[in-house]
N, C-alpha and C. Protein backbone atom coordinates (compact mmCIF):
# COMPACT_ATOMS: atom_id res chain seq x y z
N UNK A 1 3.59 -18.28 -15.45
CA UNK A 1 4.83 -18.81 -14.91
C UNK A 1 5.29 -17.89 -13.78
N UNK A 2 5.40 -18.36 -12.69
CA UNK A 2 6.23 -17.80 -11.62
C UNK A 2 8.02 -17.45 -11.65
N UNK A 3 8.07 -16.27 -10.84
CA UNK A 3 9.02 -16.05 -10.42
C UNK A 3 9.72 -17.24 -9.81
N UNK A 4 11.13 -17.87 -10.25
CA UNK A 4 12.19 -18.33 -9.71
C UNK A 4 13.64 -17.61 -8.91
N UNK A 5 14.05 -18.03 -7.59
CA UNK A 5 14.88 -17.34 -7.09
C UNK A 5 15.75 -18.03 -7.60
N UNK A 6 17.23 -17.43 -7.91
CA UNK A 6 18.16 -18.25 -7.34
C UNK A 6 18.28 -18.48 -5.94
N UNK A 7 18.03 -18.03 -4.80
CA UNK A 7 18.10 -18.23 -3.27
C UNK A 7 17.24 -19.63 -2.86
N UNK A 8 16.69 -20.42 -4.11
CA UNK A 8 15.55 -20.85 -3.78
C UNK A 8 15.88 -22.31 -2.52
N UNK A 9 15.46 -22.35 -1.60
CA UNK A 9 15.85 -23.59 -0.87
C UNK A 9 15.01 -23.82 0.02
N UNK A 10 15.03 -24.99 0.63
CA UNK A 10 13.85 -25.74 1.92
C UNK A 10 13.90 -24.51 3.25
N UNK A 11 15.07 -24.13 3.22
CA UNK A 11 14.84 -23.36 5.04
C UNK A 11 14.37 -21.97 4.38
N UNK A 12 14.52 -21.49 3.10
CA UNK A 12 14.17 -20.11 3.12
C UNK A 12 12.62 -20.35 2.79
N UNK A 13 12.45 -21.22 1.82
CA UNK A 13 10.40 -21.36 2.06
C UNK A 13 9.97 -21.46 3.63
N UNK A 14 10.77 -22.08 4.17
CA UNK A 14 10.25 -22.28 5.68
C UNK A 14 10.39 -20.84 6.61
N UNK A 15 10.99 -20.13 6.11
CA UNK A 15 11.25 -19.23 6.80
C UNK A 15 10.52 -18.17 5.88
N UNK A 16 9.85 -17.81 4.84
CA UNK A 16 9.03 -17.16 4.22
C UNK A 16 8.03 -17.53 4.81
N UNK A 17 7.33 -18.92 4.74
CA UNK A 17 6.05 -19.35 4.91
C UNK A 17 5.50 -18.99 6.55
N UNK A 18 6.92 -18.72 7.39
CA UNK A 18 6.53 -18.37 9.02
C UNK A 18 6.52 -16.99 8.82
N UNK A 19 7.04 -15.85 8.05
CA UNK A 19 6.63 -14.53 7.91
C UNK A 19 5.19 -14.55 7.27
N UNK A 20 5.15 -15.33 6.44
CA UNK A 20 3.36 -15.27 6.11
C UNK A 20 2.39 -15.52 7.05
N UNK A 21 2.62 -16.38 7.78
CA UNK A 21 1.88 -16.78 8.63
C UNK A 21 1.52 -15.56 9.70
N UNK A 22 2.22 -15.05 9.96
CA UNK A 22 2.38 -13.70 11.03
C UNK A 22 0.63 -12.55 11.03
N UNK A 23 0.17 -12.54 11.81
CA UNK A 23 -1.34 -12.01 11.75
C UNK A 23 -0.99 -10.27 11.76
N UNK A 24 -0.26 -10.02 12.45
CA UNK A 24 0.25 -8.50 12.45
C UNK A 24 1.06 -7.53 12.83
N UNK A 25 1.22 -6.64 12.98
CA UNK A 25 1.93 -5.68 13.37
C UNK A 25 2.80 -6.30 14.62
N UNK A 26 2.04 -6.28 15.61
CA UNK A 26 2.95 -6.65 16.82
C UNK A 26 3.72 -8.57 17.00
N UNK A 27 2.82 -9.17 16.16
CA UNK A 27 3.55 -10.57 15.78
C UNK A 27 5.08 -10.47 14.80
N UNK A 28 4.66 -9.54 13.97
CA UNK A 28 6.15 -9.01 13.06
C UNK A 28 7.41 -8.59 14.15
N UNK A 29 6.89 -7.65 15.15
CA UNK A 29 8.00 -7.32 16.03
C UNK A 29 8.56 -8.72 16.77
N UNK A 30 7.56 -9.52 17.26
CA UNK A 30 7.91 -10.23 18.43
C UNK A 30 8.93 -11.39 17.70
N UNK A 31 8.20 -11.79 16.51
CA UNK A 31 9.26 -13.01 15.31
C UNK A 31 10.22 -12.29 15.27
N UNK A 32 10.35 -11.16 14.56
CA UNK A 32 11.95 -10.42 13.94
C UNK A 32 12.93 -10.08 15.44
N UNK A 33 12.28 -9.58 16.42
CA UNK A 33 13.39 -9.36 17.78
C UNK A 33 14.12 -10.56 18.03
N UNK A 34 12.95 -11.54 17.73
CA UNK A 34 13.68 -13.23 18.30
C UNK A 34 14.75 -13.40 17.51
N UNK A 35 14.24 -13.42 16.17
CA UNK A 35 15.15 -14.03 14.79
C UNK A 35 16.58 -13.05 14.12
N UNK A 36 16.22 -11.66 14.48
CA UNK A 36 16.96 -11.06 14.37
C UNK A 36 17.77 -10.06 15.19
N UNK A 37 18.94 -9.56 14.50
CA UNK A 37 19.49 -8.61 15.77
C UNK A 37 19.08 -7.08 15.46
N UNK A 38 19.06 -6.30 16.45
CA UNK A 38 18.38 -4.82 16.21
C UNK A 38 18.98 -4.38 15.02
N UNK A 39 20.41 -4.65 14.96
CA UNK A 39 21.33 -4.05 14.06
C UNK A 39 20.53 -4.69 12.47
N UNK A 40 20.32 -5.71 12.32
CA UNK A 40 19.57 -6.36 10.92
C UNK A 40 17.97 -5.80 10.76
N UNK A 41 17.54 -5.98 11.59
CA UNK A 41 16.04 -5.56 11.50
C UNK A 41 16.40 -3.69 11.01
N UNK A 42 16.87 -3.12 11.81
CA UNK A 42 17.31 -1.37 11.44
C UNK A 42 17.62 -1.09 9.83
N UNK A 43 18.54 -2.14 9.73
CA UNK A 43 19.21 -2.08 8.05
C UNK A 43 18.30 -2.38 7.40
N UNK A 44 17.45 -3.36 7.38
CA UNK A 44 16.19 -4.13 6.25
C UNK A 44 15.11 -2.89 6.26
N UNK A 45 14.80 -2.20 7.79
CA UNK A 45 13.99 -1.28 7.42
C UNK A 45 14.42 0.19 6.67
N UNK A 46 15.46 0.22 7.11
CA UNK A 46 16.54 1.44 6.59
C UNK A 46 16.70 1.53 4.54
N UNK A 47 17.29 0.25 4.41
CA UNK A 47 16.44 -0.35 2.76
C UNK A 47 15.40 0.35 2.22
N UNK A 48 14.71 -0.41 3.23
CA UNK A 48 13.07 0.31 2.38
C UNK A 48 12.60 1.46 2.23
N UNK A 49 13.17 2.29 3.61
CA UNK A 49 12.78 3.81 3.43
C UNK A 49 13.76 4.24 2.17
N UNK A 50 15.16 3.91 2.06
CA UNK A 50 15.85 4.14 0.43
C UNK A 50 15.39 4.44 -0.30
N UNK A 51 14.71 2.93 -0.99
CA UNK A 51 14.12 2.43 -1.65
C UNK A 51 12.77 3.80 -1.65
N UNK A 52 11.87 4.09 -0.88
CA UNK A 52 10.94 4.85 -0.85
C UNK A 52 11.49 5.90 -1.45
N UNK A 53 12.16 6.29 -0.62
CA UNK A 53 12.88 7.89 -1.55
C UNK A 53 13.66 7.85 -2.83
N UNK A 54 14.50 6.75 -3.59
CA UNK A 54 14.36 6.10 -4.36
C UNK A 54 13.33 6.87 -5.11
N UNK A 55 12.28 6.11 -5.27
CA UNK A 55 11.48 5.84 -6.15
C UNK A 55 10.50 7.45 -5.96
N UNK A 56 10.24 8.04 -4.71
CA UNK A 56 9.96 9.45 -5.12
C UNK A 56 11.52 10.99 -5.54
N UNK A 57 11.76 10.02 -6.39
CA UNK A 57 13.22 10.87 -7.10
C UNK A 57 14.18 11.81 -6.25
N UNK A 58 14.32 11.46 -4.77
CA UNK A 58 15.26 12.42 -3.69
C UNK A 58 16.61 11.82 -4.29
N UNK A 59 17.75 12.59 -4.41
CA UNK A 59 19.01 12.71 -4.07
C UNK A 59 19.71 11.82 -3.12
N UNK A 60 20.81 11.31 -3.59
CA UNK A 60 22.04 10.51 -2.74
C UNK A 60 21.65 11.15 -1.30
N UNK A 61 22.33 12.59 -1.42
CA UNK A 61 22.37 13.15 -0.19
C UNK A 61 20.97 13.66 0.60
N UNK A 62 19.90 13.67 0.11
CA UNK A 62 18.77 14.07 0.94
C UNK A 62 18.22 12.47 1.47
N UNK A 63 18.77 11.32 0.76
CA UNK A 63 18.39 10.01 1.44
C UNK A 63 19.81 10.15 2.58
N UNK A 64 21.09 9.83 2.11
CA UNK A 64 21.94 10.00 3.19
C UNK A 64 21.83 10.78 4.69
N UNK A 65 21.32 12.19 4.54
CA UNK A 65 20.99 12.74 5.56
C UNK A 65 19.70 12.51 6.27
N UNK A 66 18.54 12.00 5.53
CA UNK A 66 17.39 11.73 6.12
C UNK A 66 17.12 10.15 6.94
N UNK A 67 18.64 9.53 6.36
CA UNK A 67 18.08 7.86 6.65
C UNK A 67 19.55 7.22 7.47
N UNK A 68 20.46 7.94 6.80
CA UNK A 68 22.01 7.54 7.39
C UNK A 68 22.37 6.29 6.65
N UNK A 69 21.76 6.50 5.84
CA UNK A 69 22.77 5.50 4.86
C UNK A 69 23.45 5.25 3.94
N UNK A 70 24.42 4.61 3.93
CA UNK A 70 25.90 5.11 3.16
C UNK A 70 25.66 5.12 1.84
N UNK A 71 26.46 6.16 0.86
CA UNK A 71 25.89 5.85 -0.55
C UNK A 71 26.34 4.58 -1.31
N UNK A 72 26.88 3.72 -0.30
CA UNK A 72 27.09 1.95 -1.27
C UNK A 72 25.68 1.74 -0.91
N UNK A 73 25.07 1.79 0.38
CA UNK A 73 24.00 1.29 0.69
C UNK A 73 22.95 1.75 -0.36
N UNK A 74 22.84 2.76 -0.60
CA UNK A 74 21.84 3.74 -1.89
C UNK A 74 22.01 3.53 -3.01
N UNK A 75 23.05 2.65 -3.40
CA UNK A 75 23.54 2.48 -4.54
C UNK A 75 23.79 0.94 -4.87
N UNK A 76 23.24 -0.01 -3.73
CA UNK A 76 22.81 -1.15 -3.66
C UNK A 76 21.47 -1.08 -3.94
N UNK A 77 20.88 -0.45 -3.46
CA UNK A 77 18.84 -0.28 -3.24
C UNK A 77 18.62 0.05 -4.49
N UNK A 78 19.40 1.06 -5.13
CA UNK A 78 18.63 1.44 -6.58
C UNK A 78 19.58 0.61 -7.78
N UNK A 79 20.29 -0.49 -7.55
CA UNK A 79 20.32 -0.91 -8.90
C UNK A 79 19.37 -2.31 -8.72
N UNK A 80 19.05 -2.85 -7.19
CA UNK A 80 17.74 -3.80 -6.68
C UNK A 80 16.94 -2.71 -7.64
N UNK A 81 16.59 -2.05 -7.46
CA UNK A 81 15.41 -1.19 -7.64
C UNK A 81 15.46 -1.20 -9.21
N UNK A 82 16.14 -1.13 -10.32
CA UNK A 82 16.27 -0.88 -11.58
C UNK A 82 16.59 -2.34 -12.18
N UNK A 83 17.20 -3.24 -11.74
CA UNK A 83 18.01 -4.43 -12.15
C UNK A 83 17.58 -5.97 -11.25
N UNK A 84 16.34 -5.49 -10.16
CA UNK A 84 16.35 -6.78 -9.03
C UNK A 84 15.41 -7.61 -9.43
N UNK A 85 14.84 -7.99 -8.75
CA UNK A 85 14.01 -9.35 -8.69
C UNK A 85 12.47 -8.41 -8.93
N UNK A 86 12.18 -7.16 -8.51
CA UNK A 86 11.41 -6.35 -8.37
C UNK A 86 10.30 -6.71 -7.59
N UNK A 87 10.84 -7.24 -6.07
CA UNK A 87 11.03 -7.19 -4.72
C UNK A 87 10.43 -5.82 -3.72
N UNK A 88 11.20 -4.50 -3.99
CA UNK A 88 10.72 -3.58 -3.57
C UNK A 88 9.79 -2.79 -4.55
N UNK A 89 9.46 -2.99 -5.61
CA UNK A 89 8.66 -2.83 -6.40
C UNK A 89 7.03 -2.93 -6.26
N UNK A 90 7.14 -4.19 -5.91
CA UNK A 90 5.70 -4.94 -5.56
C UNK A 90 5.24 -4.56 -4.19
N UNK A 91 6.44 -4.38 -2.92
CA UNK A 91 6.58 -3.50 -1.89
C UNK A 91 5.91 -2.45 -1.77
N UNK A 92 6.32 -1.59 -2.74
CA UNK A 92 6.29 0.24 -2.76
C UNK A 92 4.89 0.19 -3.36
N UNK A 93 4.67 -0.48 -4.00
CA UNK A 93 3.31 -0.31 -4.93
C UNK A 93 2.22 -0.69 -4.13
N UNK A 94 2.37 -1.90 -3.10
CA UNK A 94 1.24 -1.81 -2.01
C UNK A 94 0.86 -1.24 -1.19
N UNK A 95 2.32 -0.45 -1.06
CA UNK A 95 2.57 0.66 0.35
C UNK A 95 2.13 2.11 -0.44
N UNK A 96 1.98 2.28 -1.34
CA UNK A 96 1.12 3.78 -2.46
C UNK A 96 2.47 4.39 -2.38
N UNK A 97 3.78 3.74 -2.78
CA UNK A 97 5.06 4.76 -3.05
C UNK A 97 5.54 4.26 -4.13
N UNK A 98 4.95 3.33 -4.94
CA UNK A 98 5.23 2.95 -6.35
C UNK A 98 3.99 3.17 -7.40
N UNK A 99 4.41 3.02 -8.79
CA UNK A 99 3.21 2.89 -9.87
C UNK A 99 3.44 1.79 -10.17
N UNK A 100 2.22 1.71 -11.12
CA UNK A 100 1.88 0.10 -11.90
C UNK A 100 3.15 0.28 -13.25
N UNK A 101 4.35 -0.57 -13.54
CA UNK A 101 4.91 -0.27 -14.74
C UNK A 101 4.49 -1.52 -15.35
């Protein structure tokens, strides 16, 4: 049985299924500049580095100072991270900054 979102709807499959589609690195930039604003793309990647440090056990403040992000923001990422969809989970674990739980 699969994962169900609540988010689940016609434009967000459509808009998943065009990030899948994406062949690489420089296709990711050219979709997300279009679709998004610097300020959103910065934050989503800003997340993940969290999330990274997160999960190799750094401190509020050694993520705060290393990433600039606020501790609501750090404190959004790690209850995703403990309580989410386990989203950055499956993330971190492809990227070799998570384990198998």
């Amino acid at each position: 049985m699969g994962y169900e979102s609540k988010l689940k709807d016609k434009y967000l499959d459509e808009l998943f299924e065009a990030i899948l589609s994406l062949d690489n690195i420089e296709e990711c930039y050219r979709f997300f500049e279009d679709i998004c604003t610097i300020n959103e793309i910065q934050s989503i990647a800003q997340r993940l580095q969290v999330a990274k440090m997160l999960k190799q056990k750094r401190t509020y403040n050694e993520i705060k100072e290393k990433t600039g992000a606020s501790t609501a923001t750090i404190s959004r990422v790690n209850r995703a991270l403990n309580y989410g969809a386990d989203g950055y989970k499956i993330i971190l674990e492809r990227l070799g900054y998570g384990s198998k739980e």
